[in-house]
N, C-alpha and C. Protein backbone atom coordinates (compact mmCIF):
# COMPACT_ATOMS: atom_id res chain seq x y z
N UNK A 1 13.51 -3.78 -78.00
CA UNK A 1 14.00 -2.66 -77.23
C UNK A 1 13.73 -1.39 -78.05
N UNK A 2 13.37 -0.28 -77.27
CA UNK A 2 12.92 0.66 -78.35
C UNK A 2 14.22 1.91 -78.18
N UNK A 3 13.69 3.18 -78.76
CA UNK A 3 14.78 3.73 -78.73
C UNK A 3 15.15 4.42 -76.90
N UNK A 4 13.90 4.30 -76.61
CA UNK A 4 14.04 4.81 -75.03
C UNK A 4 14.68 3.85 -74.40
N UNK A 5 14.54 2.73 -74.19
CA UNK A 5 15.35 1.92 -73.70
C UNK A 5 17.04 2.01 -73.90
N UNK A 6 16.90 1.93 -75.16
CA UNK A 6 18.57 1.82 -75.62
C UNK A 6 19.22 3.05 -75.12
N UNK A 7 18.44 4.16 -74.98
CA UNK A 7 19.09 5.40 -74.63
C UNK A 7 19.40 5.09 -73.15
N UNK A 8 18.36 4.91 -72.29
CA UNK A 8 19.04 4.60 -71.16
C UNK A 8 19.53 3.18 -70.72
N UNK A 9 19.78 2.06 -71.18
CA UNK A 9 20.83 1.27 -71.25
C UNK A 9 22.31 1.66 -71.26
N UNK A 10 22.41 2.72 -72.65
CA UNK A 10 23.72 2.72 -72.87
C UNK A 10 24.07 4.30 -71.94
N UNK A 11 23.34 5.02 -71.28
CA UNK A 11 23.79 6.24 -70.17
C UNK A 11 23.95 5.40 -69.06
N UNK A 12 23.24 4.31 -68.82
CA UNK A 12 24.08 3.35 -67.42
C UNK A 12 25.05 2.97 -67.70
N UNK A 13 25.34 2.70 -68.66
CA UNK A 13 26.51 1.23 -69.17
C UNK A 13 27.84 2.62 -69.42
N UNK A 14 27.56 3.64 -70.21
CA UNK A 14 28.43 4.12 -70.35
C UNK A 14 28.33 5.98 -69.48
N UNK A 15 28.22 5.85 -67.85
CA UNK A 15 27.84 7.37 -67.39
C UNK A 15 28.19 8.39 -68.07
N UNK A 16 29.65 8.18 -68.43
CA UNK A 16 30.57 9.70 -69.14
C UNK A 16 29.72 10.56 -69.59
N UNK A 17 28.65 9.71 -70.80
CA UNK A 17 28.13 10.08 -71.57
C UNK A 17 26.33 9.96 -71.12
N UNK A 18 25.84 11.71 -71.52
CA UNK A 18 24.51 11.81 -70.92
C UNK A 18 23.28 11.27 -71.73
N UNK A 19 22.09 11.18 -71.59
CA UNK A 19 21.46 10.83 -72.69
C UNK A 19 21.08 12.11 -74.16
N UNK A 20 21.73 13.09 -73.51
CA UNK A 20 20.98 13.89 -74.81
C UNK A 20 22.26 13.20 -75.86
N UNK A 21 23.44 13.04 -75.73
CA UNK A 21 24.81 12.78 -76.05
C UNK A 21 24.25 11.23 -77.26
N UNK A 22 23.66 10.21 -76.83
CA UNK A 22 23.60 9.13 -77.18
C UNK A 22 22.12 9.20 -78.11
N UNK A 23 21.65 10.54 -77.72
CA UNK A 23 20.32 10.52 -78.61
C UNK A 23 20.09 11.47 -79.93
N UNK A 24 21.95 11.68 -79.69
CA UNK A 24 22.32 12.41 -81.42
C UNK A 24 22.80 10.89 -81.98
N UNK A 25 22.78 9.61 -81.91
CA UNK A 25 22.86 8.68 -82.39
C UNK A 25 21.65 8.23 -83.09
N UNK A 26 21.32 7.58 -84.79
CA UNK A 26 20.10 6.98 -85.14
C UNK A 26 20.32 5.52 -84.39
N UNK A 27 19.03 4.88 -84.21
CA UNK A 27 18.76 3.49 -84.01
C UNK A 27 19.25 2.68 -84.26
N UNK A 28 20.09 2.62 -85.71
CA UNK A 28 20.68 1.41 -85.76
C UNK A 28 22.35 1.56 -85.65
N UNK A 29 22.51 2.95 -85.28
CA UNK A 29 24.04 2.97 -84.45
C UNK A 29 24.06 2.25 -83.08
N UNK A 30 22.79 2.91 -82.42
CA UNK A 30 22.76 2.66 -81.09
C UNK A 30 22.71 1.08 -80.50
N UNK A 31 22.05 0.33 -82.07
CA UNK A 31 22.04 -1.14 -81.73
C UNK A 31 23.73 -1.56 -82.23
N UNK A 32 24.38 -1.16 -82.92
CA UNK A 32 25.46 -1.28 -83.00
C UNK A 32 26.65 -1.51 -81.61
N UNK A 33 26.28 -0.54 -80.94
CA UNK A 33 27.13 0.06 -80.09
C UNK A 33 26.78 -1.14 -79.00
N UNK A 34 25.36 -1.21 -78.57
CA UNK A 34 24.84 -2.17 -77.72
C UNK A 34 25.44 -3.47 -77.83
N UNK A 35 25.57 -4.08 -79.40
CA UNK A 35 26.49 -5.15 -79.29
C UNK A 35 27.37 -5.16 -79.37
N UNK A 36 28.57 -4.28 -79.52
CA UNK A 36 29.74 -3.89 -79.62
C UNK A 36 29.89 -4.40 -77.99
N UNK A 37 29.23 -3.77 -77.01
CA UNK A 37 29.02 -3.68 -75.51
C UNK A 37 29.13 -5.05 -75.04
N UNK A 38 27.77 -5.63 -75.47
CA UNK A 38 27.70 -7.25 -75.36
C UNK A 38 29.13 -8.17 -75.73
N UNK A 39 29.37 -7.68 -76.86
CA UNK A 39 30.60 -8.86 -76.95
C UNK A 39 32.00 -8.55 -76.05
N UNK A 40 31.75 -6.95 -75.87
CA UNK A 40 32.85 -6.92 -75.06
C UNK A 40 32.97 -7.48 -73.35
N UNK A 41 31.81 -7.34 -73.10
CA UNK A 41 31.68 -8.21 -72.20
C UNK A 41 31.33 -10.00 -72.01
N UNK A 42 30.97 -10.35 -72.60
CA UNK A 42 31.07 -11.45 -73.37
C UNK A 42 32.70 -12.26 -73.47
N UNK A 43 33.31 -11.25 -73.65
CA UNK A 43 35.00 -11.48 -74.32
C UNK A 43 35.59 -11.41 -72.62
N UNK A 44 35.28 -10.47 -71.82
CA UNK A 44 35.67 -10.15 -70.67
C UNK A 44 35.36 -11.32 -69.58
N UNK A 45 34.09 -11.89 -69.37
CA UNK A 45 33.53 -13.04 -69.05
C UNK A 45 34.80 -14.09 -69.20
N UNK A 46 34.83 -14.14 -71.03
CA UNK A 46 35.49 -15.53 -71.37
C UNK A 46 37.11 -15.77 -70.86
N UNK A 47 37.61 -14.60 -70.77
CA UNK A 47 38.97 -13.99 -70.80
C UNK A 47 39.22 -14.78 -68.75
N UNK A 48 38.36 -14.10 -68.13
CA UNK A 48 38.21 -14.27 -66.82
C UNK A 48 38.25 -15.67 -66.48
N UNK A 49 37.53 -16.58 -66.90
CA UNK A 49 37.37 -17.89 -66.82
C UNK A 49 38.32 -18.79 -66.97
N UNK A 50 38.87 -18.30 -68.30
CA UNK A 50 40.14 -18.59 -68.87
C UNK A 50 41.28 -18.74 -67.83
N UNK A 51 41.14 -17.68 -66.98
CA UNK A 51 42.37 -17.31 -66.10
C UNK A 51 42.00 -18.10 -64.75
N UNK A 52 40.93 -18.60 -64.60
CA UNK A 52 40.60 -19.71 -63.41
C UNK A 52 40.35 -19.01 -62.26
């Protein structure tokens, strides 16, 4: 994934925030944040299931 991608990944995932906003972030914040994202959904998934 390059940095264009990740920029607009995380302006879908998170609207609030525009892309100029996410592109004062370096690369390996932005992959940070991306899995921060993943597990939270990930956790949200598991949480759900859990509850039947």
């Amino acid at each position: 994934m390059d940095r264009k991608d990740m920029i607009k990944n995380l302006t879908t995932d998170h609207p609030e925030h525009t892309a100029s906003y996410w592109a004062e972030f370096d690369d390996d914040t932005l992959l940070q944040i991306i899995e921060l994202d993943r597990r939270e959904v990930k956790r949200n998934v598991s949480d759900q299931l859990a509850m039947g």
